[in-house]
PDB file of N, CA and C in Angstrom:
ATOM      1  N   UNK A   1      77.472  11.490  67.126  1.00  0.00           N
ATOM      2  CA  UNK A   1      77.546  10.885  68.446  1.00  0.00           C
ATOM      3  C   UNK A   1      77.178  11.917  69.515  1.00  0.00           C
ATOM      4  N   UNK A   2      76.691  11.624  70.697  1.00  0.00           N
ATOM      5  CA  UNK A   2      76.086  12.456  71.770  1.00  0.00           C
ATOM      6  C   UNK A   2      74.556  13.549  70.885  1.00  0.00           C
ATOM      7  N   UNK A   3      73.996  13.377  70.103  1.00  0.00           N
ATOM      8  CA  UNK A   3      73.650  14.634  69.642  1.00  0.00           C
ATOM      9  C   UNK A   3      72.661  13.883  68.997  1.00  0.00           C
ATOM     10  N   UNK A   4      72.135  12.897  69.130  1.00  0.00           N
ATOM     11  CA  UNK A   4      70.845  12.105  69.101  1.00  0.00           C
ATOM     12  C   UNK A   4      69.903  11.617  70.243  1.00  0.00           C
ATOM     13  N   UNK A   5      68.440  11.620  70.363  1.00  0.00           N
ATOM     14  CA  UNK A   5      67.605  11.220  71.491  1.00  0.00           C
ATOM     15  C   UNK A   5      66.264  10.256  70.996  1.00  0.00           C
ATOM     16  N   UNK A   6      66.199   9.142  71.242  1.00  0.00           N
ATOM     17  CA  UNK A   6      64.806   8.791  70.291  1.00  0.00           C
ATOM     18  C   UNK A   6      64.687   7.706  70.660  1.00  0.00           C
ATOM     19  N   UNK A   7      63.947   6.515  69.738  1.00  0.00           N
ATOM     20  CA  UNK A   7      63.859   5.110  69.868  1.00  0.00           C
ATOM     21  C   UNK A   7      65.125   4.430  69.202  1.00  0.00           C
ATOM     22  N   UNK A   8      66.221   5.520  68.786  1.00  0.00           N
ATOM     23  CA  UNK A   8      67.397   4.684  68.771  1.00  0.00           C
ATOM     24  C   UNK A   8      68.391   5.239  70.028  1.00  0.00           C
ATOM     25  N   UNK A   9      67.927   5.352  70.692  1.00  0.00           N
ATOM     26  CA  UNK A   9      69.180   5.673  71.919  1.00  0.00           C
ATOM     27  C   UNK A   9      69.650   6.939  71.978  1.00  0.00           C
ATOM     28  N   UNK A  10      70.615   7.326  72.490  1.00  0.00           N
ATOM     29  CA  UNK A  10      71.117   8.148  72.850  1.00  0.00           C
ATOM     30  C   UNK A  10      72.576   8.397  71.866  1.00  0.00           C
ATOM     31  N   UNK A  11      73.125   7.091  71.629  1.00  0.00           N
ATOM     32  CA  UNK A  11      74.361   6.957  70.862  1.00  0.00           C
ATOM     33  C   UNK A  11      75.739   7.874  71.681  1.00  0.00           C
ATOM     34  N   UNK A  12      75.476   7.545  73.035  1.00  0.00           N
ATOM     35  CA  UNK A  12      76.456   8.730  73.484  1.00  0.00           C
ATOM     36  C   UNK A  12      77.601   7.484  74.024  1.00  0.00           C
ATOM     37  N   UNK A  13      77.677   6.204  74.087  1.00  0.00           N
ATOM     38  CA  UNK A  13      78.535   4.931  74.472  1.00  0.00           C
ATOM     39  C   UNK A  13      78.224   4.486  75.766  1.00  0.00           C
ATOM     40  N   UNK A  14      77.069   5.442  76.267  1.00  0.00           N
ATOM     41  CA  UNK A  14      76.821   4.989  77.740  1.00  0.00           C
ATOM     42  C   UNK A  14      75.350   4.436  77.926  1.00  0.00           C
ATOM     43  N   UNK A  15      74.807   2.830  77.272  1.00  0.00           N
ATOM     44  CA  UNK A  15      73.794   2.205  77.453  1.00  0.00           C
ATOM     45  C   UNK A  15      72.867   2.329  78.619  1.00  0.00           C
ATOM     46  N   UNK A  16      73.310   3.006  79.944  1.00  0.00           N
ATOM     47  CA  UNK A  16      72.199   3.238  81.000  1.00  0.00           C
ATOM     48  C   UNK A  16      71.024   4.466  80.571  1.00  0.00           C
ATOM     49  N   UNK A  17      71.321   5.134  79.173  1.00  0.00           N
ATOM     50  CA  UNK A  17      70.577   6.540  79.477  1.00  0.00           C
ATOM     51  C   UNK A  17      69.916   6.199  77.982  1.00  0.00           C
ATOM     52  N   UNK A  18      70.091   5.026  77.285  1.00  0.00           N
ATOM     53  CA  UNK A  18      70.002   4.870  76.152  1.00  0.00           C
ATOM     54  C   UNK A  18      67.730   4.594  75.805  1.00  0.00           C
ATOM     55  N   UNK A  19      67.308   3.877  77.137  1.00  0.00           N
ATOM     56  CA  UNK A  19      66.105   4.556  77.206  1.00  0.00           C
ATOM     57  C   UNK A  19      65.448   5.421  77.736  1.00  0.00           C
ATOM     58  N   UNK A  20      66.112   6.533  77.248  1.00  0.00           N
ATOM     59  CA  UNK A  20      65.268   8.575  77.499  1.00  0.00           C
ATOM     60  C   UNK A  20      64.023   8.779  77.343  1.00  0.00           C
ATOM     61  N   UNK A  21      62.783   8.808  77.710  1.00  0.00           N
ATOM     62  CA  UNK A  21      62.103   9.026  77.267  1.00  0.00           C
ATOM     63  C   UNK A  21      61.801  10.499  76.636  1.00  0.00           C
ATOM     64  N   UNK A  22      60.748  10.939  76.218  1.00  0.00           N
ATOM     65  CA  UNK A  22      60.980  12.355  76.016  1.00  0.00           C
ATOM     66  C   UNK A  22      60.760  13.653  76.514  1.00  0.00           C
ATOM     67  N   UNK A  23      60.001  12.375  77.928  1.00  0.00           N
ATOM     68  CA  UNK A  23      59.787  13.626  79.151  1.00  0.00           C
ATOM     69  C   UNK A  23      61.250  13.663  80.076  1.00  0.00           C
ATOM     70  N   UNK A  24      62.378  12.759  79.449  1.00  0.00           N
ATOM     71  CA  UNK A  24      63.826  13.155  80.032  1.00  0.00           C
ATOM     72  C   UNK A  24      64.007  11.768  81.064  1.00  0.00           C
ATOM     73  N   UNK A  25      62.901  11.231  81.110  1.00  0.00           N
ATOM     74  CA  UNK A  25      62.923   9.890  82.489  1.00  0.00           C
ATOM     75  C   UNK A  25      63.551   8.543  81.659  1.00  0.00           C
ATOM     76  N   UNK A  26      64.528   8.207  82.304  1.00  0.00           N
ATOM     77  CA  UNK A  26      65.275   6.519  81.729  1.00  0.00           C
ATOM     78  C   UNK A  26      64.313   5.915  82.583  1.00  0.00           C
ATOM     79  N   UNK A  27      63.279   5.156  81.564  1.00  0.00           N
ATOM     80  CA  UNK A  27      62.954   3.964  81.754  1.00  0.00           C
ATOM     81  C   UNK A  27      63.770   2.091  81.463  1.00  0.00           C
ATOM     82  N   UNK A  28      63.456   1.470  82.715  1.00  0.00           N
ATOM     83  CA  UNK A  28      64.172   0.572  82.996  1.00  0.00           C
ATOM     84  C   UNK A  28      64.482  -0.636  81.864  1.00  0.00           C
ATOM     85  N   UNK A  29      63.091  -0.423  81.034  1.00  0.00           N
ATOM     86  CA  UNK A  29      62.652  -1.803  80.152  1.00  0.00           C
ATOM     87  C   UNK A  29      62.096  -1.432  78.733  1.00  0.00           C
ATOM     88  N   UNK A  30      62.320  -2.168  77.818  1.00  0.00           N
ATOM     89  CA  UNK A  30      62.093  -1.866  76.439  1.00  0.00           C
ATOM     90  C   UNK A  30      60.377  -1.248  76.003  1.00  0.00           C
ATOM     91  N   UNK A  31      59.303  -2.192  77.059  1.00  0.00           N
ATOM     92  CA  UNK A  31      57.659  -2.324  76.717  1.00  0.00           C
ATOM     93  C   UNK A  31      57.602  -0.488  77.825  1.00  0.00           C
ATOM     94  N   UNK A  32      58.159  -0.246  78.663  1.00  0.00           N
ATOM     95  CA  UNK A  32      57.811   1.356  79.045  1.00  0.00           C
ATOM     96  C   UNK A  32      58.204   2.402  78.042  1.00  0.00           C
ATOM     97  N   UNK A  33      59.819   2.428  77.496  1.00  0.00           N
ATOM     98  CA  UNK A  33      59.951   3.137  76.801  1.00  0.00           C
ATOM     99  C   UNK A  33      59.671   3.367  75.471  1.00  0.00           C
ATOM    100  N   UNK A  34      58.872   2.196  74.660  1.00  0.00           N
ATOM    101  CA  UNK A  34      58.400   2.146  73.669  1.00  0.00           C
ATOM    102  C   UNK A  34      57.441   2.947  73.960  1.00  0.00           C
ATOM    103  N   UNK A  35      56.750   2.479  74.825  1.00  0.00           N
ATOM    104  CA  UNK A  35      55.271   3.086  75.376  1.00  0.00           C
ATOM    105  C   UNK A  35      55.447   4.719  75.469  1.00  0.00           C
ATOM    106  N   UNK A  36      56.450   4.959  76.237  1.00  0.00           N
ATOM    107  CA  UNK A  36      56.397   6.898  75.899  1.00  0.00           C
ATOM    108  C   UNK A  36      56.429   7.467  74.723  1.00  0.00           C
ATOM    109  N   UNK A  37      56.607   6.333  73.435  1.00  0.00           N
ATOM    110  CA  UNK A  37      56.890   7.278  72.554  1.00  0.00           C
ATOM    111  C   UNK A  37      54.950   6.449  71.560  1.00  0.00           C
ATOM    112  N   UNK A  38      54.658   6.254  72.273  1.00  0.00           N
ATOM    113  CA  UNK A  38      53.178   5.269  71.503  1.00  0.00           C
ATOM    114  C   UNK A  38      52.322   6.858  71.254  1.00  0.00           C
ATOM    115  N   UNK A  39      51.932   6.945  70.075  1.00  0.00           N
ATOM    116  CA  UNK A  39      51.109   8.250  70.023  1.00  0.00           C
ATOM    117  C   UNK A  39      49.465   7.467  70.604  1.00  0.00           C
ATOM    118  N   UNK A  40      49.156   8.180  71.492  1.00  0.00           N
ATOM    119  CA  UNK A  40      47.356   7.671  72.227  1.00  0.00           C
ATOM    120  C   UNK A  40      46.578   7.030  71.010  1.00  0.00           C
ATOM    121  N   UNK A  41      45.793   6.211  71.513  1.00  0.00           N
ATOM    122  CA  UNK A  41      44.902   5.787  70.296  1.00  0.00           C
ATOM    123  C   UNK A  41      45.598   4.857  68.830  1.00  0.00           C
ATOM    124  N   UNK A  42      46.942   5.188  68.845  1.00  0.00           N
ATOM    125  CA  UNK A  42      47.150   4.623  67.667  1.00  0.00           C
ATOM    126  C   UNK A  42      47.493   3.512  67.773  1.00  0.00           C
ATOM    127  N   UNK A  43      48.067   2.559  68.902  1.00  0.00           N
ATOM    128  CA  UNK A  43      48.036   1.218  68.946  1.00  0.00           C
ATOM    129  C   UNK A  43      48.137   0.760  70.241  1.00  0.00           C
ATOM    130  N   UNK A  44      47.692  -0.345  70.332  1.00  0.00           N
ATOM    131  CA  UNK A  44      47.879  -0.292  72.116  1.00  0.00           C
ATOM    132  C   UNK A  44      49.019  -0.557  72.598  1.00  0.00           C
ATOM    133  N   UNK A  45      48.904   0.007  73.812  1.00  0.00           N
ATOM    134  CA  UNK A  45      50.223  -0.260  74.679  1.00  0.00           C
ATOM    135  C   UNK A  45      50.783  -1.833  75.003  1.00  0.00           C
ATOM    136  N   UNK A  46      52.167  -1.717  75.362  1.00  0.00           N
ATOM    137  CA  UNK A  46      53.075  -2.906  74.984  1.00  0.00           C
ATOM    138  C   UNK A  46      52.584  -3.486  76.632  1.00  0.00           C
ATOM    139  N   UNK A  47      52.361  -4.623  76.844  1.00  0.00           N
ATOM    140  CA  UNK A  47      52.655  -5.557  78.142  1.00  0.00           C
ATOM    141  C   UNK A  47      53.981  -5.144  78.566  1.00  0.00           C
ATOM    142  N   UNK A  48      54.260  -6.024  79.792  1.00  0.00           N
ATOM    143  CA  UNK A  48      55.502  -5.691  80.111  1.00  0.00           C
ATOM    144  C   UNK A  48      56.690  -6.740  79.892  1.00  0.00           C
ATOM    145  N   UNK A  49      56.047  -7.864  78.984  1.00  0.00           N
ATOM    146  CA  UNK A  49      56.862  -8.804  77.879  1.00  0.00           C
ATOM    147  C   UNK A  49      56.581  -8.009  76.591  1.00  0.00           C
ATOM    148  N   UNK A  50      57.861  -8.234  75.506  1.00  0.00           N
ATOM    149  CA  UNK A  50      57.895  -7.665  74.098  1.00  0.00           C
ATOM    150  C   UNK A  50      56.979  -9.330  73.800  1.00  0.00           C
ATOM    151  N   UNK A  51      56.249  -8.841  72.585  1.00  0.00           N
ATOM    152  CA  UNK A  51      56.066 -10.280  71.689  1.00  0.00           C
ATOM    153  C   UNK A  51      57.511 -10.398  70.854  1.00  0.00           C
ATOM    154  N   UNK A  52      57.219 -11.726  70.108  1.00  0.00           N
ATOM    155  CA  UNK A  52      57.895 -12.424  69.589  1.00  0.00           C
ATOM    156  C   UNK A  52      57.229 -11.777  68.346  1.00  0.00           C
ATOM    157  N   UNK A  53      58.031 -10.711  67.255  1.00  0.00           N
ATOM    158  CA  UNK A  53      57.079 -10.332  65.828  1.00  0.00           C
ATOM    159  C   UNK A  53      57.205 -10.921  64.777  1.00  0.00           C
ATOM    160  N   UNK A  54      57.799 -12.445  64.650  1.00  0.00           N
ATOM    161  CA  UNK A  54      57.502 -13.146  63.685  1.00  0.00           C
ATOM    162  C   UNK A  54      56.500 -14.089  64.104  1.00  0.00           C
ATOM    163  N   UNK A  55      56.059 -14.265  65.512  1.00  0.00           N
ATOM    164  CA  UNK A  55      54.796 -15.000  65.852  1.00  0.00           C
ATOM    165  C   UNK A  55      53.661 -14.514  64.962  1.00  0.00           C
ATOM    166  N   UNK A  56      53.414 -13.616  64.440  1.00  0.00           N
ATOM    167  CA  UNK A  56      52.239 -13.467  63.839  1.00  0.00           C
ATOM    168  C   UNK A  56      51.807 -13.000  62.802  1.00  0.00           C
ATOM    169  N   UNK A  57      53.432 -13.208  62.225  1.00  0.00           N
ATOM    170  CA  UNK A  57      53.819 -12.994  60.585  1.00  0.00           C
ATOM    171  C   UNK A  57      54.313 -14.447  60.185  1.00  0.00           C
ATOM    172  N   UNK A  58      53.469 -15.168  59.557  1.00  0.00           N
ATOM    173  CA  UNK A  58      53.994 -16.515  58.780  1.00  0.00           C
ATOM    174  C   UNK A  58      55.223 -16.577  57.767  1.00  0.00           C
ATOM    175  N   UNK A  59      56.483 -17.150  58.097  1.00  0.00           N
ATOM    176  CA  UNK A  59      57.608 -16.997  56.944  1.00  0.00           C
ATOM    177  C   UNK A  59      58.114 -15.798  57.255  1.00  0.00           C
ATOM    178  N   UNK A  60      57.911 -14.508  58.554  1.00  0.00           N
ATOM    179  CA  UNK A  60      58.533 -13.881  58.470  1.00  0.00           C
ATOM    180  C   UNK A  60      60.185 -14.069  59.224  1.00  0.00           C
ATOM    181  N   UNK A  61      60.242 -15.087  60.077  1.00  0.00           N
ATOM    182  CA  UNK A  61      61.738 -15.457  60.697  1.00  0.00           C
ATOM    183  C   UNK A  61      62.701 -15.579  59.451  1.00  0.00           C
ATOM    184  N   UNK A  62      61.978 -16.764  58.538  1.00  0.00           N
ATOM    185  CA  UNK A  62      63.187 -17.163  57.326  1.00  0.00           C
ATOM    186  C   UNK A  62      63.269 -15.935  56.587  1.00  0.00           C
ATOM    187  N   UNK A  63      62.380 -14.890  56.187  1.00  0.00           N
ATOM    188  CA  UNK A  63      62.719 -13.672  55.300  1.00  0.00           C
ATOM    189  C   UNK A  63      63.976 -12.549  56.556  1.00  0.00           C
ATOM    190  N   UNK A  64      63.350 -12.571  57.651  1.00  0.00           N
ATOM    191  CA  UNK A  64      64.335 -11.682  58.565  1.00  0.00           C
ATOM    192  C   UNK A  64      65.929 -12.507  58.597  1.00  0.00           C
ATOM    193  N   UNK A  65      65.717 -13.686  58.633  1.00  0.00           N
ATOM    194  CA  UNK A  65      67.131 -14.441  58.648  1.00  0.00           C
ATOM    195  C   UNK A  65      68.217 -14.183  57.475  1.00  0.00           C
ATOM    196  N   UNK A  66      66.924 -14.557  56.659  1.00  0.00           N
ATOM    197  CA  UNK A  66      67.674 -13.969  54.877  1.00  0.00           C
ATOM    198  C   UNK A  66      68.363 -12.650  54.578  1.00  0.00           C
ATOM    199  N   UNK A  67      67.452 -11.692  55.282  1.00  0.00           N
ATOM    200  CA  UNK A  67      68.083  -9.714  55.167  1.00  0.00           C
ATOM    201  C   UNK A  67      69.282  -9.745  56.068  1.00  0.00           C
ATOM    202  N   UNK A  68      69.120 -10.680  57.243  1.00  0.00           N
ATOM    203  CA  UNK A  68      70.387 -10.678  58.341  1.00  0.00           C
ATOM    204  C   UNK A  68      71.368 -11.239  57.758  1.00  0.00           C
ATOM    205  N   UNK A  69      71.387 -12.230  56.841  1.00  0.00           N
ATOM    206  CA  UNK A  69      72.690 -12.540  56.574  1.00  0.00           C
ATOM    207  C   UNK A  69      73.463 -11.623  55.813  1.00  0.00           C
ATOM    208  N   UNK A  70      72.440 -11.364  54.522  1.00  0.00           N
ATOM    209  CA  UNK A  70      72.897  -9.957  53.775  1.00  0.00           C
ATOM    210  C   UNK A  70      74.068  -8.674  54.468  1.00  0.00           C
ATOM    211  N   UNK A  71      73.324  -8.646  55.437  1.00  0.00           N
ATOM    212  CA  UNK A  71      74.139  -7.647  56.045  1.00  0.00           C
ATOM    213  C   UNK A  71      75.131  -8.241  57.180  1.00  0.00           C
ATOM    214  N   UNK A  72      75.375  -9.141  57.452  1.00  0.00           N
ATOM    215  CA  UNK A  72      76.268  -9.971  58.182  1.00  0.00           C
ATOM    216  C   UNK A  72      77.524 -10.273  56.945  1.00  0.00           C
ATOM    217  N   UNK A  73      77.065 -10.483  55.731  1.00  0.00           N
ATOM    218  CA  UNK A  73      77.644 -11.135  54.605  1.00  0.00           C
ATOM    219  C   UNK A  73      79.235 -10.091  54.795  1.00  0.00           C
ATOM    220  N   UNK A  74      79.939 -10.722  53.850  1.00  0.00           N
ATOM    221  CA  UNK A  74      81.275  -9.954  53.391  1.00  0.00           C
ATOM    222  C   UNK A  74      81.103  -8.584  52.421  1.00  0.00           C
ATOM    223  N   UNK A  75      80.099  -7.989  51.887  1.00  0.00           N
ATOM    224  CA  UNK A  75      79.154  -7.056  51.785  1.00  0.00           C
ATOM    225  C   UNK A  75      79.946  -6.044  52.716  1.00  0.00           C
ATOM    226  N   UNK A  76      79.318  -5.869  53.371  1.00  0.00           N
ATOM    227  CA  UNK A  76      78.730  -5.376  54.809  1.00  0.00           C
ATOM    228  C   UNK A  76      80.382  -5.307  56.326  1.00  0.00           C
ATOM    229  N   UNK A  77      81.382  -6.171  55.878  1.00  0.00           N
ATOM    230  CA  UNK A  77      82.549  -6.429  57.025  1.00  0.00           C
ATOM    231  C   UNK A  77      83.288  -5.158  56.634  1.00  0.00           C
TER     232      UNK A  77
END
């Protein structure tokens, strides 16, 4: 705890600082701070709506629903 920085947060319990980028700037919204961490050239940059990423994976909602329950399951409590 406190002693992490990345595309998973900060993990310090305080969600305002949780998008850091890695030039140190909290960006406001998920499509900027993804974007600081986008290496150039390798895919394009996010709009300033996220897509929907089972829009353009067929059957991928019911397979993501399926792994979610797994770990929702009594497994997992």
């Amino acid at each position: 705890s406190g002693q992490v920085r990345g595309l998973c947060g900060t993990f310090n319990g305080d969600q305002r600082d949780d998008f850091t980028t890695p030039a140190g700037d909290v960006e406001p919204g998920a499509a900027a701070f993804a974007n600081a961490f986008r290496a150039a050239g390798a895919c394009p940059a996010l709009g300033p709506g996220l897509p929907d990423p089972c829009a353009a994976f067929p059957g991928s909602r019911e397979r993501a629903e399926a792994a979610c329950a797994v770990l929702m399951g009594p497994a997992f409590q």
